[in-house]
Protein backbone atom coordinates (compact mmCIF):
# COMPACT_ATOMS: atom_id res chain seq x y z
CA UNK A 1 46.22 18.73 31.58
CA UNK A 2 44.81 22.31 31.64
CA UNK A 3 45.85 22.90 27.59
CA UNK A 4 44.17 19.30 27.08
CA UNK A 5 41.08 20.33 28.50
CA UNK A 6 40.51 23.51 26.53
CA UNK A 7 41.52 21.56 23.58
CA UNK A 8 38.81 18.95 24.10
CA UNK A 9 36.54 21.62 24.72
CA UNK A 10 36.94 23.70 21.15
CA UNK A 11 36.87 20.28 19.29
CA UNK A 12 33.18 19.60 21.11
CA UNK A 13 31.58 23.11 20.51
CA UNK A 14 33.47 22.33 16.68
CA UNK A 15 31.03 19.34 16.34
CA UNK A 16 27.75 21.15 17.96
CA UNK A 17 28.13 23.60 15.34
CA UNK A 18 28.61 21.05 12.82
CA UNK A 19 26.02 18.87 14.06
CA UNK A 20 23.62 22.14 13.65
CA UNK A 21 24.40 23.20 10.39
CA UNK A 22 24.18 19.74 9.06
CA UNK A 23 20.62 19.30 10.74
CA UNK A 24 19.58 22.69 9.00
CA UNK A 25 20.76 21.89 5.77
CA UNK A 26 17.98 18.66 5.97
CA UNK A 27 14.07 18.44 5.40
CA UNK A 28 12.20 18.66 8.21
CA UNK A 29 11.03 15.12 8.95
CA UNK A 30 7.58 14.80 6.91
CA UNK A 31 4.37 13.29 8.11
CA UNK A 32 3.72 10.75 6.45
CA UNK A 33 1.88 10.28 4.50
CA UNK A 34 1.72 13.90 4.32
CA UNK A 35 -1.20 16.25 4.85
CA UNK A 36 -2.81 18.29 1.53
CA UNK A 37 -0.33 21.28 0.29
CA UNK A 38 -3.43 23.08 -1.13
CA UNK A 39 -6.34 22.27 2.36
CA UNK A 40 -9.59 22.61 -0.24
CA UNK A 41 -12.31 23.91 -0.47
CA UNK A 42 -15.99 23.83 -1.75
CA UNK A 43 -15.84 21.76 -5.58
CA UNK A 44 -19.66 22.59 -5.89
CA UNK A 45 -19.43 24.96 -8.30
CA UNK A 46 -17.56 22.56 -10.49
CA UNK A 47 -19.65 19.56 -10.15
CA UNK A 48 -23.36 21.27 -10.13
CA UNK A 49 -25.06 21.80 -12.06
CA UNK A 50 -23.70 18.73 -13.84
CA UNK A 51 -21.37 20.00 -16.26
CA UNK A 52 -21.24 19.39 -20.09
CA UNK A 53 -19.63 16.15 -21.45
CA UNK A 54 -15.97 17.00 -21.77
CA UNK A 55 -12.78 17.98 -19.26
CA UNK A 56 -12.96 20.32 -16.41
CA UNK A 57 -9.58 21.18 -16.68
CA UNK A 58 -9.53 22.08 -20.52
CA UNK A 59 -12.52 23.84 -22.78
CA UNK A 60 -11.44 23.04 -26.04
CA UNK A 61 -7.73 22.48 -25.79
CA UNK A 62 -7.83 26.27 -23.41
CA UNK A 63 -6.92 25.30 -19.69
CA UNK A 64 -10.04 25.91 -17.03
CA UNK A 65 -7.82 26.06 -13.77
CA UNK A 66 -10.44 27.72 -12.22
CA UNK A 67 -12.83 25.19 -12.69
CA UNK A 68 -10.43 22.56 -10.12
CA UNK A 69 -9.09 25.50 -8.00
CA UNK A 70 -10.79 23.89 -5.15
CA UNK A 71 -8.21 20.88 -5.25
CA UNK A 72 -5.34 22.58 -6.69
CA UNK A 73 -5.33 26.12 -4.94
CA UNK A 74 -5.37 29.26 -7.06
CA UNK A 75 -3.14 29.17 -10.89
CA UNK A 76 -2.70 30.77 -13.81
CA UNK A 77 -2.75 27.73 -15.83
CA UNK A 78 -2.99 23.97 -15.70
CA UNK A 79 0.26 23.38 -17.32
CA UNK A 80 3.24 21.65 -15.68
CA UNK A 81 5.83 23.36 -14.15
CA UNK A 82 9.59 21.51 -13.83
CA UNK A 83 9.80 23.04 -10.47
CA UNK A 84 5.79 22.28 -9.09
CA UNK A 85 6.67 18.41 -7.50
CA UNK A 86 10.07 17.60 -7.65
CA UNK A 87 11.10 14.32 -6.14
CA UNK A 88 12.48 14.56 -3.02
CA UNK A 89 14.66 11.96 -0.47
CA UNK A 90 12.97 12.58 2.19
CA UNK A 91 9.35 12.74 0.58
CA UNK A 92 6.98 8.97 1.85
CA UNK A 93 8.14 6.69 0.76
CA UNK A 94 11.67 5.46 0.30
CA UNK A 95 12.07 2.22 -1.81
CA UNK A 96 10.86 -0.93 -0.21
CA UNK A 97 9.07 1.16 2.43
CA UNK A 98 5.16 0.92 2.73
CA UNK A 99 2.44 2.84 4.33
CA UNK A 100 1.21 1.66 7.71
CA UNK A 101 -1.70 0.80 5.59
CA UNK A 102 -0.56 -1.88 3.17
CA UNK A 103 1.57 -3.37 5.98
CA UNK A 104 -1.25 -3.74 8.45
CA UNK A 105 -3.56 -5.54 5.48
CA UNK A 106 -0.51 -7.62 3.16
CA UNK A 107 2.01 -9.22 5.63
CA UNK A 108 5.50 -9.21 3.85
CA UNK A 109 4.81 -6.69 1.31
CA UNK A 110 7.33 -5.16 -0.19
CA UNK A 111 6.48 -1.33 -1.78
CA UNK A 112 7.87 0.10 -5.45
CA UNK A 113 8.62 3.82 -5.81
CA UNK A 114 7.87 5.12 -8.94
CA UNK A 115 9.58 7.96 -10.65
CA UNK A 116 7.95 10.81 -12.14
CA UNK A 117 9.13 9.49 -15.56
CA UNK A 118 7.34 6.10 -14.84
CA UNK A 119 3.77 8.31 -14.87
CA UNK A 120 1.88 10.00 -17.80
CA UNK A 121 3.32 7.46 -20.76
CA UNK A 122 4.14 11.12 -22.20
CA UNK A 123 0.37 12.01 -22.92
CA UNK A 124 -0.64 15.59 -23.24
CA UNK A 125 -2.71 17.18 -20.43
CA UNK A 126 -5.75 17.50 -21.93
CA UNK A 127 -5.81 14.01 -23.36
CA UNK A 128 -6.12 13.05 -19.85
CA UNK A 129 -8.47 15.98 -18.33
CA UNK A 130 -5.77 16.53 -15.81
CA UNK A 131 -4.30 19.76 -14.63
CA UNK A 132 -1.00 19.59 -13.41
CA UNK A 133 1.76 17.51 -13.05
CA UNK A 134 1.25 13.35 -14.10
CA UNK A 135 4.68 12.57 -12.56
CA UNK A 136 3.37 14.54 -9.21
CA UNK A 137 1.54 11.04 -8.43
CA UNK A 138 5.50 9.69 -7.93
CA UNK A 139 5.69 10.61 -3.99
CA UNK A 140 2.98 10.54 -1.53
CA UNK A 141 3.60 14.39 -0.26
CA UNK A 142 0.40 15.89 0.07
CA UNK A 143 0.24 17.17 -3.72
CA UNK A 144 -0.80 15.20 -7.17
CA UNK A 145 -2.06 15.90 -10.44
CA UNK A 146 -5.84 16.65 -10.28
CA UNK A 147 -8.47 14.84 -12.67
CA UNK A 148 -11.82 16.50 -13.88
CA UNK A 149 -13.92 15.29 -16.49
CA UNK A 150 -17.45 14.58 -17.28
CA UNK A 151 -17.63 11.84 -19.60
CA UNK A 152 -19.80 9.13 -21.13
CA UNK A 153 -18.54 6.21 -23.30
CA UNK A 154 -17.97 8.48 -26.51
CA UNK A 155 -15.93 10.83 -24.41
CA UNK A 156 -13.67 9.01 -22.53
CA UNK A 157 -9.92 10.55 -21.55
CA UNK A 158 -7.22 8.76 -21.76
CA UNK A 159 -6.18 6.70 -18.50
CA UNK A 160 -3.15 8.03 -16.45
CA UNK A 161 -0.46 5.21 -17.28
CA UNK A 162 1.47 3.87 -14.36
CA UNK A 163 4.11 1.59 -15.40
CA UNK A 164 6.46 -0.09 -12.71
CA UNK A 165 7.42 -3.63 -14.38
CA UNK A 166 10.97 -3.02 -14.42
CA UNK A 167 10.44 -2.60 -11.02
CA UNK A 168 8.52 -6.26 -10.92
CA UNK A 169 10.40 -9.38 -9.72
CA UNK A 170 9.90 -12.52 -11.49
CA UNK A 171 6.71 -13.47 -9.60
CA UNK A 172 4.25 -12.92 -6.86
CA UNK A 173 1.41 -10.66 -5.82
CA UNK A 174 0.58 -7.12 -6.77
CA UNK A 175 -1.71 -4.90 -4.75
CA UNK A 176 -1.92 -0.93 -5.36
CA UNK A 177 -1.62 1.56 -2.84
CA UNK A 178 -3.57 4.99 -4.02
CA UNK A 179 -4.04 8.18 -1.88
CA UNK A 180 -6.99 10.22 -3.81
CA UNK A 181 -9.15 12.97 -2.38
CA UNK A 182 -12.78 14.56 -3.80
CA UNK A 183 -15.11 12.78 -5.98
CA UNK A 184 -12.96 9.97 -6.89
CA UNK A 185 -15.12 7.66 -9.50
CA UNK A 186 -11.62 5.57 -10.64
CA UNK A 187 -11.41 2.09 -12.76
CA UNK A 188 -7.88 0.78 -12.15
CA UNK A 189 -7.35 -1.88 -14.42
CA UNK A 190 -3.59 -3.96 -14.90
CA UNK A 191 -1.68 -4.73 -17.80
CA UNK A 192 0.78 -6.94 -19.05
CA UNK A 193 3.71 -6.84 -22.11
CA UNK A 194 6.38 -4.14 -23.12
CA UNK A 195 5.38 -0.78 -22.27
CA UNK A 196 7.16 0.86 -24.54
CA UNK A 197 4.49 0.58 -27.25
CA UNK A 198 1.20 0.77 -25.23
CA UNK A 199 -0.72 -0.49 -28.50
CA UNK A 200 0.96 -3.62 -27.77
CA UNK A 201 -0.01 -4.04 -23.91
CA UNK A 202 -2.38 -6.95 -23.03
CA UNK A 203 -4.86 -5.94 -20.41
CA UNK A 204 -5.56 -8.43 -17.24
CA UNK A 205 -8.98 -9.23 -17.23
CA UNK A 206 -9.33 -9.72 -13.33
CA UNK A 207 -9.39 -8.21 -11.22
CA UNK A 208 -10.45 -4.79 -12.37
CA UNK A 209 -10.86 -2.59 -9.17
CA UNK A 210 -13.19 0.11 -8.68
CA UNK A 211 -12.72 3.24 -6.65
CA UNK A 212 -14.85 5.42 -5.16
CA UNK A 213 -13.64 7.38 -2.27
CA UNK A 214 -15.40 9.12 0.49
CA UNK A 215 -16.36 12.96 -0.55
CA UNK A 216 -14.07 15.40 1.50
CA UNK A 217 -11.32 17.62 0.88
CA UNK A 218 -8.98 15.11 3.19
CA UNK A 219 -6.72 12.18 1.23
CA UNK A 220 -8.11 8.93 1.69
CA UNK A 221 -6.59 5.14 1.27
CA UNK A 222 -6.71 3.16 -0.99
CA UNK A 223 -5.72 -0.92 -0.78
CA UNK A 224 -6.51 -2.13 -4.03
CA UNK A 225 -5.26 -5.76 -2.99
CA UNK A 226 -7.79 -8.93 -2.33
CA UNK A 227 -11.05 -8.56 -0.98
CA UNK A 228 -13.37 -11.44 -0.33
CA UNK A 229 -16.27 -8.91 0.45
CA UNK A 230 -15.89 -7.35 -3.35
CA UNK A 231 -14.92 -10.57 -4.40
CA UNK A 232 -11.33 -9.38 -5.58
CA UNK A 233 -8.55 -11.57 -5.47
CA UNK A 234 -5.20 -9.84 -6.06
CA UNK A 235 -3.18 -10.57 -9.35
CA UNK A 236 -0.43 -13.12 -9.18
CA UNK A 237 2.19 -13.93 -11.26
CA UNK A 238 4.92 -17.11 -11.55
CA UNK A 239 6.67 -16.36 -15.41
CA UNK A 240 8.32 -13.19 -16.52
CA UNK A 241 5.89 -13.09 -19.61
CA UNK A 242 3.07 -13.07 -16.83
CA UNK A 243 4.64 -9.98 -15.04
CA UNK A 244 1.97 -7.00 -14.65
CA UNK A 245 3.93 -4.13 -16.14
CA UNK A 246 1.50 -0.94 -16.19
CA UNK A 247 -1.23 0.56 -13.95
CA UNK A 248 -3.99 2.33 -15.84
CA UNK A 249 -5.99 4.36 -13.84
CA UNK A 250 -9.44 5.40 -15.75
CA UNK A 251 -11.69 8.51 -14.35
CA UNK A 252 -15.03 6.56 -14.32
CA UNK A 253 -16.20 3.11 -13.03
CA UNK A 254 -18.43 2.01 -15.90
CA UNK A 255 -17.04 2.87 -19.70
CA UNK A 256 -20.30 2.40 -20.77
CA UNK A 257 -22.21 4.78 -18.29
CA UNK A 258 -21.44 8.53 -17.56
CA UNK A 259 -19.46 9.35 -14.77
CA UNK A 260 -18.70 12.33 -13.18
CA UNK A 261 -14.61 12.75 -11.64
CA UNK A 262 -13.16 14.97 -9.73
CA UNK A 263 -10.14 13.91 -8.21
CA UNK A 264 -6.73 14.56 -7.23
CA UNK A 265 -4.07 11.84 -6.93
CA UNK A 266 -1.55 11.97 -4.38
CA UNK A 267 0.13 8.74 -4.95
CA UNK A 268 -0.43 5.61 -6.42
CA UNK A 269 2.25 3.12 -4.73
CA UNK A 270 2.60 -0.66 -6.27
CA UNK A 271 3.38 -3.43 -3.56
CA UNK A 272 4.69 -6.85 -4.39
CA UNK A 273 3.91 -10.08 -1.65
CA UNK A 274 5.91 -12.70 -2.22
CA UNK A 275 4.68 -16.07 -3.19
């Protein structure tokens, strides 16, 4: 009994120390969604006086970091960086998960998690005024690419693409889940069609949804879904040729008006209800 006991004894203090090594191998567990990476600071310098027509992030093709250092924190360059947001396991949220949000306003909902591959459509930087990483925007961890321009409708950026429709089943309701911070002026507007070849995508003429965010250095929610206040109703879908396949988000509200962005993007997180 006595060599049974000491026995039973090294096999327990043989799982502890398994048990802690395994625990310290793991992510702590994340808030979620997660608080900034970078906390911010004053963007006044950036946004008054109001700044030339163009990107804050680039002067003629040369990267301005300084210019957005107030979202991003302090870097040599705007350029992504393979290690800067990789996706992580543990990061908010896994597959089919959703944000206290979206379940507390669309019962059912079911949430998509893009990859950083599905984000960008491949366009340069500069095209899109956006310093950074596009595929950032993938995970909701407190860190996305940030968005500074100053454009009217000759000098528009190109959107940040956001295409999920492989991710799509063959009907119901999409709604948008986006996490922005600072002076968020943001069109979102849907597409349908192949994504391969974005010349060939049809846009979705309602709804179009229109951002604008509360000013502060903190992440704020977004649930672009239906609104009877606005007067939004939320895209639905019963045929495969009807399926919304890409998310374009534009840095202005009006194409025909100038608007003034400076934003970063967190997240942007599509959620399906079913019919």
């Amino acid at each position: 009994m006595k060599a049974v006991t000491v026995l039973a004894s090294g096999a327990i203090a043989a799982i502890l120390a398994c048990a802690a090594s395994c625990i310290a191998d793991l992510d702590p567990p994340a808030t979620c969604p997660a608080e900034p990476q970078h906390p911010g600071g004053s963007c006044v310098d950036a946004i008054q006086p109001t700044p030339p027509l163009g990107c804050l992030t680039y002067d003629s093709e040369k990267a301005t970091p300084e210019k957005v250092a107030c979202l991003t924190g302090p870097r040599e360059d705007c350029r992504c960086t393979s290690s800067e947001c990789p996706p992580r396991d543990g990061a908010c949220y896994p597959d089919g998960d959703c944000p206290e949000a979206v379940s507390a306003r669309a019962a059912g909902a079911s949430c998509k998690r893009l990859l950083p591959d599905d984000i960008g459509a491949d366009l340069p930087a500069p095209s899109m005024c956006m310093c950074g990483c596009a595929g950032c925007a993938a995970v909701c961890d407190g860190v996305g690419p940030v968005v500074g321009v100053s454009t009217n409708e000759m000098a528009q950026p190109y959107p940040i693409f956001f295409e999920f429709g492989k991710r799509m089943p063959k009907r119901g309701r999409l709604g948008l889940y986006l996490r922005v911070r600072g002076l968020a002026n943001v069109r979102v507007v849907l597409f349908k069609g192949e994504s391969a070849d974005l010349s060939k995508l049809d846009p979705i003429a309602d709804p179009v949804y229109l951002v604008v965010n509360e000013l502060s250095s903190e992440f704020s929610e977004q649930i672009l879904y239906t609104d009877e206040f606005l007067g939004f109703h939320a895209y639905e879908w019963k045929t495969d040729a009807d399926k919304p396949t890409v998310a374009a988000v534009y840095p202005s509200l009006n194409p025909k008006n100038p608007a003034l962005a400076l934003f970063e993007l967190d997240c942007l997180v599509p959620f399906v209800v079913p019919l």
